[in-house]
Protein backbone atom coordinates (compact mmCIF):
# COMPACT_ATOMS: atom_id res chain seq x y z
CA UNK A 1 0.00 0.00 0.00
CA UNK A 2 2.86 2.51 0.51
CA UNK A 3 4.79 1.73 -2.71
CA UNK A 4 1.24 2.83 -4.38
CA UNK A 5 0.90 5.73 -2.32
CA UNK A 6 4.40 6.91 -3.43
CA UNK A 7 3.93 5.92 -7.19
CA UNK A 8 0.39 8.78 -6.80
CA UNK A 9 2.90 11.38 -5.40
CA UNK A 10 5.43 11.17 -8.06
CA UNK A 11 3.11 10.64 -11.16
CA UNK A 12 0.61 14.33 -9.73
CA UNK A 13 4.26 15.87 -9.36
CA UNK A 14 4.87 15.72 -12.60
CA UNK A 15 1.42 16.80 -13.51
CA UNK A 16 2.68 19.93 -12.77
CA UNK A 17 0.99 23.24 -14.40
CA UNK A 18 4.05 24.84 -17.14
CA UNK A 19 3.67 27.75 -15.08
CA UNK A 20 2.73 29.15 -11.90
CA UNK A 21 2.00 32.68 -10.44
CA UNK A 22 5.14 34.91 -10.10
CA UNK A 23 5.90 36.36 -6.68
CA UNK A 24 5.54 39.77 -7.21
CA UNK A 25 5.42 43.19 -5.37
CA UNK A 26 2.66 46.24 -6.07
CA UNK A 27 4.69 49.41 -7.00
CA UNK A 28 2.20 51.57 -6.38
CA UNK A 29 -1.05 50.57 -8.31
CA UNK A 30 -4.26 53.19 -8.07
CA UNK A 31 -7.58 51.71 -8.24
CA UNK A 32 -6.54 48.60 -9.60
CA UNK A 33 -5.53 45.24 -7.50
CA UNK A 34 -3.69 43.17 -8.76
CA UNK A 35 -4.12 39.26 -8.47
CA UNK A 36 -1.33 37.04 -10.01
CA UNK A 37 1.29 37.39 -12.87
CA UNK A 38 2.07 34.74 -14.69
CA UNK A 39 4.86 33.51 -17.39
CA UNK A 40 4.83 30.66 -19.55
CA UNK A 41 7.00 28.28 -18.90
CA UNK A 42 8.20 29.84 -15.38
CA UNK A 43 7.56 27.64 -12.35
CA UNK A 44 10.20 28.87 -9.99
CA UNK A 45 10.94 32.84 -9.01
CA UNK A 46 13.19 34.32 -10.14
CA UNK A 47 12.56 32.76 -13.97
CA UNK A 48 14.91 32.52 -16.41
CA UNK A 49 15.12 34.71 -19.49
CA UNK A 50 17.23 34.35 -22.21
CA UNK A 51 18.17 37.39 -24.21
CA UNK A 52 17.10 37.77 -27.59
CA UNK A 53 13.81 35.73 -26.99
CA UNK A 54 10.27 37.16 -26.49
CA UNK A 55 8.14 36.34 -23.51
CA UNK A 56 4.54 36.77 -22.61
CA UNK A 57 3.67 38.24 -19.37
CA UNK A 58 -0.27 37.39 -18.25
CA UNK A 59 -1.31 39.86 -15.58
CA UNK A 60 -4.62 39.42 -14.02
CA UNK A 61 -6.38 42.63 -11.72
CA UNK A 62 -9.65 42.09 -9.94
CA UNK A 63 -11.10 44.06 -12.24
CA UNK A 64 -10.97 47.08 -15.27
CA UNK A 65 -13.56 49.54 -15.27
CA UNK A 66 -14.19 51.37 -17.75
CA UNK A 67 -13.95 53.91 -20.14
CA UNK A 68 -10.19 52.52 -21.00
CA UNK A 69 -9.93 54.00 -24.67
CA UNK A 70 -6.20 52.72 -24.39
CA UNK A 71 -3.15 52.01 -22.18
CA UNK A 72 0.23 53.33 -21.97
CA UNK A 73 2.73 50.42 -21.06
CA UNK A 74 5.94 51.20 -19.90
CA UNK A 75 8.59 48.22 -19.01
CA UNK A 76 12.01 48.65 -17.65
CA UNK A 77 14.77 46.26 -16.49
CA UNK A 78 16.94 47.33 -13.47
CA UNK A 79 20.41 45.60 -14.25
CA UNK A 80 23.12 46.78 -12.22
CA UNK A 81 21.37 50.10 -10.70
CA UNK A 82 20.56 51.26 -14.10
CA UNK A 83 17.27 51.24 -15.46
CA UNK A 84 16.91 50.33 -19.45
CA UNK A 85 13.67 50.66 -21.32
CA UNK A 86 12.38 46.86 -22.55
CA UNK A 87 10.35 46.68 -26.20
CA UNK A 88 6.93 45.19 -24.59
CA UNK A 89 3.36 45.34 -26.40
CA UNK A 90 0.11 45.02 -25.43
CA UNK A 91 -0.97 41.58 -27.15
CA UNK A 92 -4.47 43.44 -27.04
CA UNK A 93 -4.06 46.71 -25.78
CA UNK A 94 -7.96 46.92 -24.53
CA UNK A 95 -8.24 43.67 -23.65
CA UNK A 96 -10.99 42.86 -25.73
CA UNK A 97 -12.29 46.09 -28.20
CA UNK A 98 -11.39 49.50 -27.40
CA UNK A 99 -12.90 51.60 -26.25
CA UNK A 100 -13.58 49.16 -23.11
CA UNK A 101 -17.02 50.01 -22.46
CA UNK A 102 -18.17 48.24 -19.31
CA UNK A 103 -16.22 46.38 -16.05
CA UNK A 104 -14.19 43.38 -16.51
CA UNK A 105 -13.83 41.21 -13.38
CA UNK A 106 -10.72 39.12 -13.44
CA UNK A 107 -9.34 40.12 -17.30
CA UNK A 108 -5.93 38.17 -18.25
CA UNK A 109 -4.10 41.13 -19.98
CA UNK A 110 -1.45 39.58 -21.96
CA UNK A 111 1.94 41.49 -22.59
CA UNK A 112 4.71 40.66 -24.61
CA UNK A 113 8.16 41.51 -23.84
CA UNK A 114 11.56 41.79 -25.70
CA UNK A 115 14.90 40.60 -24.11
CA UNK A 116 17.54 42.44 -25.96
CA UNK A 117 20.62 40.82 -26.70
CA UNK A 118 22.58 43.63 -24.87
CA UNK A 119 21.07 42.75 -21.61
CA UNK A 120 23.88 42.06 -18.94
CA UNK A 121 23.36 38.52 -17.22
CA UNK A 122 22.30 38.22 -13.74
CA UNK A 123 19.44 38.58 -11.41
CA UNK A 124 17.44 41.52 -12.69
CA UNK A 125 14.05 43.56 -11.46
CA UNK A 126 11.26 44.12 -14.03
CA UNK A 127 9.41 46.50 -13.49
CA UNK A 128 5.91 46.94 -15.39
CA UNK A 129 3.82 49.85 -15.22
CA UNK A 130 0.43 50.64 -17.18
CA UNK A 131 -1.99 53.19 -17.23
CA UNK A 132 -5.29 52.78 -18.38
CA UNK A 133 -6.21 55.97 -20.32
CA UNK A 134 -9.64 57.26 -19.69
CA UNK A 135 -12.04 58.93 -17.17
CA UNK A 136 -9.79 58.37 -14.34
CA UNK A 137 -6.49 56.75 -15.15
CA UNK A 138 -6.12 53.92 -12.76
CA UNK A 139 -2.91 52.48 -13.14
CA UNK A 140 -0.82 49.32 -12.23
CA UNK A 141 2.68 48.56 -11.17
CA UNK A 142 4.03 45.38 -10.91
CA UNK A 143 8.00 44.05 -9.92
CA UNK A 144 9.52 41.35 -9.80
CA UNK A 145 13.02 39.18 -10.44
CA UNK A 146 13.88 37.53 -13.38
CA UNK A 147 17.64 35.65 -13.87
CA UNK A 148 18.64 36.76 -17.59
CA UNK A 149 20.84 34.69 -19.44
């Protein structure tokens, strides 16, 4: 009975999810609480990026309320004590059509990010930071580590 037992363990190990949420910290959000982050693929903090690859970020608030006619994105890698911009995009910048015309509880907004090649290696704070531009602007901010290769 206990070799079975064991054999259950190990086989819903590796059922594991290819990703899990990504410990993160709020950098000063307004109106907007966010729930997880999540990357493909990641199942330890920090996870590892390669440069010159492209990675999707899935950030999930509470909600979005609306009017969001569109959203300024703004990325940045800390590497070293120096901040450096990072090419991200909005898979969908509204989420679904823009203008966003009524509330969306729990919306996965998908981002897509761009390691350059020119990245340093080592452990590494990203930094993402939207605003959601509208009646009143609520914004998010999101950190957290990442090991760059």
């Amino acid at each position: 009975m206990m070799q079975l037992g064991g054999v259950v363990f190990v086989v819903l190990g590796l059922l594991s999810p290819a990703f899990s949420d990504v410990d993160f910290i709020d950098c000063g959000s307004n109106q907007i609480e966010i729930e997880s982050v999540e990357i493909p693929g990641c199942t330890v903090t920090p996870c590892r990026f390669y440069r010159n690859r492209n990675y999707d970020i899935y950030i999930t608030p509470n909600s979005v309320n609306p009017t969001v006619m569109s959203i300024d994105l703004k990325v940045e890698a800390c590497i070293r004590g120096a901040n450096f911009a990072v090419d991200a995009t909005f898979v969908h910048p509204c989420i679904t059509d823009c203008p966003l015309q009524t509330k969306l509880d729990r919306p996965e907004i998908p981002i897509n990010v761009s390691i350059s090649r020119f990245f340093i290696p080592g452990l590494t704070t990203f930094r993402i930071n939207a605003t959601f531009i509208g009646n009143d602007q609520p914004n998010f901010c999101v950190l957290f580590y990442v090991d760059i290769y």
